[in-house]
N, C-alpha and C. Protein backbone atom coordinates (compact mmCIF):
# COMPACT_ATOMS: atom_id res chain seq x y z
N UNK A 1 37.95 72.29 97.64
CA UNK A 1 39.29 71.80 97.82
C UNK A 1 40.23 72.98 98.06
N UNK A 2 41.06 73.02 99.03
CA UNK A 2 42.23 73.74 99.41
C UNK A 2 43.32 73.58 98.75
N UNK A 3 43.87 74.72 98.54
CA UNK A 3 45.08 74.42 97.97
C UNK A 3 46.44 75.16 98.62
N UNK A 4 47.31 74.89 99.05
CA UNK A 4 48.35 75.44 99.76
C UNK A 4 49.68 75.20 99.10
N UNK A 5 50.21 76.81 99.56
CA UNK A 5 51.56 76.13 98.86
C UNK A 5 52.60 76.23 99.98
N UNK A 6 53.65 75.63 100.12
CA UNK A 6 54.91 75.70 101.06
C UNK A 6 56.14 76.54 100.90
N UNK A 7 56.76 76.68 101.85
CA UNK A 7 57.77 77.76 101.77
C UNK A 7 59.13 76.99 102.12
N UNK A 8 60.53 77.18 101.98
CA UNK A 8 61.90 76.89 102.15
C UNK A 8 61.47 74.84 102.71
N UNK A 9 61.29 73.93 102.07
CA UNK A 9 61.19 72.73 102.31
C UNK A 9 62.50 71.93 101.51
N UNK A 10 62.91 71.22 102.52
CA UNK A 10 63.75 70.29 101.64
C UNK A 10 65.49 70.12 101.99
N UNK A 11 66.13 69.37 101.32
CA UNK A 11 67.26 69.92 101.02
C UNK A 11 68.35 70.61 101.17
N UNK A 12 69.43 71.67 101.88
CA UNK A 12 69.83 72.38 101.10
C UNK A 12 71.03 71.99 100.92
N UNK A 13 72.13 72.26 100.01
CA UNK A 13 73.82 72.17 99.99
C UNK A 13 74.21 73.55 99.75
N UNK A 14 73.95 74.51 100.59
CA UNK A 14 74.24 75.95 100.31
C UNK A 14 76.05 76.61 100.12
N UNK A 15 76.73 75.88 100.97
CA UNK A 15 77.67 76.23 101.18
C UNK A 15 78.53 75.71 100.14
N UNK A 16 78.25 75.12 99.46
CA UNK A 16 79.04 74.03 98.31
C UNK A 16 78.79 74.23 96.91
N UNK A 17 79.86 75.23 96.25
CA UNK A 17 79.51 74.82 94.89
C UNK A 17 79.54 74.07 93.74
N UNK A 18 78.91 73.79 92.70
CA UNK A 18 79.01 73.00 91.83
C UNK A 18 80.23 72.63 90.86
N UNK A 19 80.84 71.56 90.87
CA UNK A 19 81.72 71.36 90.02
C UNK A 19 81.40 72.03 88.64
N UNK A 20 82.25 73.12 87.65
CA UNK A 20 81.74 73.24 86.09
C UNK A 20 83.11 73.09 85.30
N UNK A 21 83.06 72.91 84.45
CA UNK A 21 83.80 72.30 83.40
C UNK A 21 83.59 73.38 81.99
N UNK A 22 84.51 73.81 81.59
CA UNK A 22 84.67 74.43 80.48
C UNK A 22 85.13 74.06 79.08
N UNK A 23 84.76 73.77 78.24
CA UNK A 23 85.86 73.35 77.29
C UNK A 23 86.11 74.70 76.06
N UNK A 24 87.11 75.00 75.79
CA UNK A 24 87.67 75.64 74.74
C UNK A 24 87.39 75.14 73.70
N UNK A 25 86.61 75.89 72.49
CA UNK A 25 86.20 75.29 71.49
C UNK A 25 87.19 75.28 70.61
N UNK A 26 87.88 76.21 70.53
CA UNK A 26 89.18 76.20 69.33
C UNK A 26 90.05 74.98 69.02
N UNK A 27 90.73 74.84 70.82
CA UNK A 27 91.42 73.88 70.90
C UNK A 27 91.18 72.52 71.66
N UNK A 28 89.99 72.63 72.18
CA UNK A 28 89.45 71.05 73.25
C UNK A 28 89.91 71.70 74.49
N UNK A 29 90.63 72.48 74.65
CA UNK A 29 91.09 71.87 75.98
C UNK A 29 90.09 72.16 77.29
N UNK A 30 90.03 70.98 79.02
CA UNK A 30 89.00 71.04 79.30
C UNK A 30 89.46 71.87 80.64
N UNK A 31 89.07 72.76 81.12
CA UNK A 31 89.14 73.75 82.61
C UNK A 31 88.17 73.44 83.52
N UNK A 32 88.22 72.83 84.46
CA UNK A 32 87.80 72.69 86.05
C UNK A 32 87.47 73.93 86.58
N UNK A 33 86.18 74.21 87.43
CA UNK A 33 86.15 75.06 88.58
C UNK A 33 87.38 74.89 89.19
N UNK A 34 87.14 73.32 89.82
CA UNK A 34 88.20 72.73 90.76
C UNK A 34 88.37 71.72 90.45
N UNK A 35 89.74 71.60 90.81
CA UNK A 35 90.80 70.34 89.83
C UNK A 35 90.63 69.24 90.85
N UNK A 36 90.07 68.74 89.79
CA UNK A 36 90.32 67.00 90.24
C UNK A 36 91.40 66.38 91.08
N UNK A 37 91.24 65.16 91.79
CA UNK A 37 92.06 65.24 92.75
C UNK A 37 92.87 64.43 92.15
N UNK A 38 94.21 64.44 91.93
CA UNK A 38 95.17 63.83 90.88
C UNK A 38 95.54 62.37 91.38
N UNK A 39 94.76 61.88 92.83
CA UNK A 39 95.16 60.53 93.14
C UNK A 39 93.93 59.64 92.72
N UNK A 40 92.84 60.28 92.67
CA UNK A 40 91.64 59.13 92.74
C UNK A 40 90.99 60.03 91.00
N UNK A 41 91.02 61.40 91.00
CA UNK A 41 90.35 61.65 89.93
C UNK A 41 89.34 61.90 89.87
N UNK A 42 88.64 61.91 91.39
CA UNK A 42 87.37 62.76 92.02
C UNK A 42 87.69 63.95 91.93
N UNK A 43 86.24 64.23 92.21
CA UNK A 43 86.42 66.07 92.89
C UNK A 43 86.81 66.49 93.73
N UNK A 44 88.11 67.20 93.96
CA UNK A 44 88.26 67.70 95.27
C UNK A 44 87.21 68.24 96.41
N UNK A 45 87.42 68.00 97.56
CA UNK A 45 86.43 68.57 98.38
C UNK A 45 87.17 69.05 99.21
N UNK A 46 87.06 70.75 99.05
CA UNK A 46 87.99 71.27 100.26
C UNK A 46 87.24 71.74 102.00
N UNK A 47 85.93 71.88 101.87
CA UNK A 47 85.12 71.63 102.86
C UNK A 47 84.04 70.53 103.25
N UNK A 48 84.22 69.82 103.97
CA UNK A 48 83.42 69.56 104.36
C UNK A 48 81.66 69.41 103.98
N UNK A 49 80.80 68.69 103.69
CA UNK A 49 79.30 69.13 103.19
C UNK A 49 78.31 69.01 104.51
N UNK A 50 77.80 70.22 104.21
CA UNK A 50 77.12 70.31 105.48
C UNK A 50 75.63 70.38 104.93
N UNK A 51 74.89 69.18 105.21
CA UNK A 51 73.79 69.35 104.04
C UNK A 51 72.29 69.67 105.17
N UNK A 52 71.68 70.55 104.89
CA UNK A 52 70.99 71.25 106.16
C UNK A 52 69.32 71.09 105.75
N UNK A 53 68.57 70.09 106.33
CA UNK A 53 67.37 69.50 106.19
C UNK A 53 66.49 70.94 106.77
N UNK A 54 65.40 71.12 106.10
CA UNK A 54 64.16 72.47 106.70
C UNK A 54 62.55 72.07 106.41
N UNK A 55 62.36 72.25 107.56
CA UNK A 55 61.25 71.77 107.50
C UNK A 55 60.16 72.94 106.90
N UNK A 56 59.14 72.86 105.93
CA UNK A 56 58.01 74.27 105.28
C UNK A 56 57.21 74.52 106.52
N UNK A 57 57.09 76.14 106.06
CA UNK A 57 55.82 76.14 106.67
C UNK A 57 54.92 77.04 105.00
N UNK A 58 53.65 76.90 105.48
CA UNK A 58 52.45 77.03 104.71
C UNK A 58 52.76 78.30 104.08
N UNK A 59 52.50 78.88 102.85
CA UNK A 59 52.32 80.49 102.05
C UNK A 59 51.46 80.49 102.33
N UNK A 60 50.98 81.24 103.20
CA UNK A 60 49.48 81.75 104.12
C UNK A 60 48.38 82.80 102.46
N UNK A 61 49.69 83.07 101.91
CA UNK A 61 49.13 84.45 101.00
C UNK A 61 48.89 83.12 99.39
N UNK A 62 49.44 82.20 99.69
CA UNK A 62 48.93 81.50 98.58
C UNK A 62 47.75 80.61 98.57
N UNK A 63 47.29 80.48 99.81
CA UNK A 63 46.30 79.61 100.12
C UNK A 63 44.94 79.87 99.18
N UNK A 64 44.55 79.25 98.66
CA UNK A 64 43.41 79.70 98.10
C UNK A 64 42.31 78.04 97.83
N UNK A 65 40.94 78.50 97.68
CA UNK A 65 39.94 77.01 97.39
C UNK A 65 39.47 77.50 96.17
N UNK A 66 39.72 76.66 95.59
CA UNK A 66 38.86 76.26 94.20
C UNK A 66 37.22 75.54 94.77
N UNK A 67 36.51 76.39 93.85
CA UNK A 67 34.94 75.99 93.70
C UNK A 67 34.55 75.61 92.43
N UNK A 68 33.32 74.66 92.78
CA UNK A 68 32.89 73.91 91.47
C UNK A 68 31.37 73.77 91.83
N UNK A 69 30.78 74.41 90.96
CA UNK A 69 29.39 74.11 90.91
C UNK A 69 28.88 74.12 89.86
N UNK A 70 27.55 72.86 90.16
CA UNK A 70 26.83 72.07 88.86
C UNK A 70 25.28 72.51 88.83
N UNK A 71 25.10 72.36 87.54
CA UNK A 71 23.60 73.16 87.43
C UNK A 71 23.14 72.07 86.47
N UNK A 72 21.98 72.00 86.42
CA UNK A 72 21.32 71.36 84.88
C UNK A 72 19.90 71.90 85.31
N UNK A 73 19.41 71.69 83.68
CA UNK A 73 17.80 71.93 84.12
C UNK A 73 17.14 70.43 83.46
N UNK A 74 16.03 70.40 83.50
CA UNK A 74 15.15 69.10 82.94
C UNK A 74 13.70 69.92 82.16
N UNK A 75 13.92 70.19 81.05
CA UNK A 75 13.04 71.20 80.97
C UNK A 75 11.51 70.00 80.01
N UNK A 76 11.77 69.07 80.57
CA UNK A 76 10.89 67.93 79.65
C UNK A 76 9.59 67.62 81.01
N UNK A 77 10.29 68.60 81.98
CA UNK A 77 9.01 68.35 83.01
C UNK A 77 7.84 69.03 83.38
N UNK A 78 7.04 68.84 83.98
CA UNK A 78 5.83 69.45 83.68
C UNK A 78 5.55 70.01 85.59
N UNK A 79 5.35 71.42 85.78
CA UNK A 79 5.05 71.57 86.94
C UNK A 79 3.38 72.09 86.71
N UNK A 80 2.84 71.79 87.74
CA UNK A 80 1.39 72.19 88.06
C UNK A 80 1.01 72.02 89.18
């Protein structure tokens, strides 16, 4: 059996960072990356998401096969 692994597949949202949220432990209070949008209470989005699909190709250097081999003996037999 072969085993392969893949390279850059999937996904990406590179250009976009993550909403984080801070809270002050002393006093509660809560800090935004980026402030909510004060009409709806979403996240602001000041660009655009440009979400960029990639297709893998193969880790040539990861490729590797696993082997399996079986042995037994029958030693209850009689050769002559």
């Amino acid at each position: 059996d072969y085993t392969f692994a893949e390279n850059k597949r999937g996904l990406s949202d590179q250009y976009n960072d993550a909403q984080r949220i801070w809270v002050d432990p002393d006093t509660g209070n809560i800090s935004y990356k980026f402030d909510p949008d004060t009409g709806t209470g979403l996240d602001k989005v000041t660009n655009p998401i440009y979400w960029l699909q990639q297709s893998g190709s193969a880790n040539i250097g990861a490729t590797y096969r696993k082997l399996y081999y079986s042995m037994q003996f029958d030693y209850a037999r009689t050769f002559g």
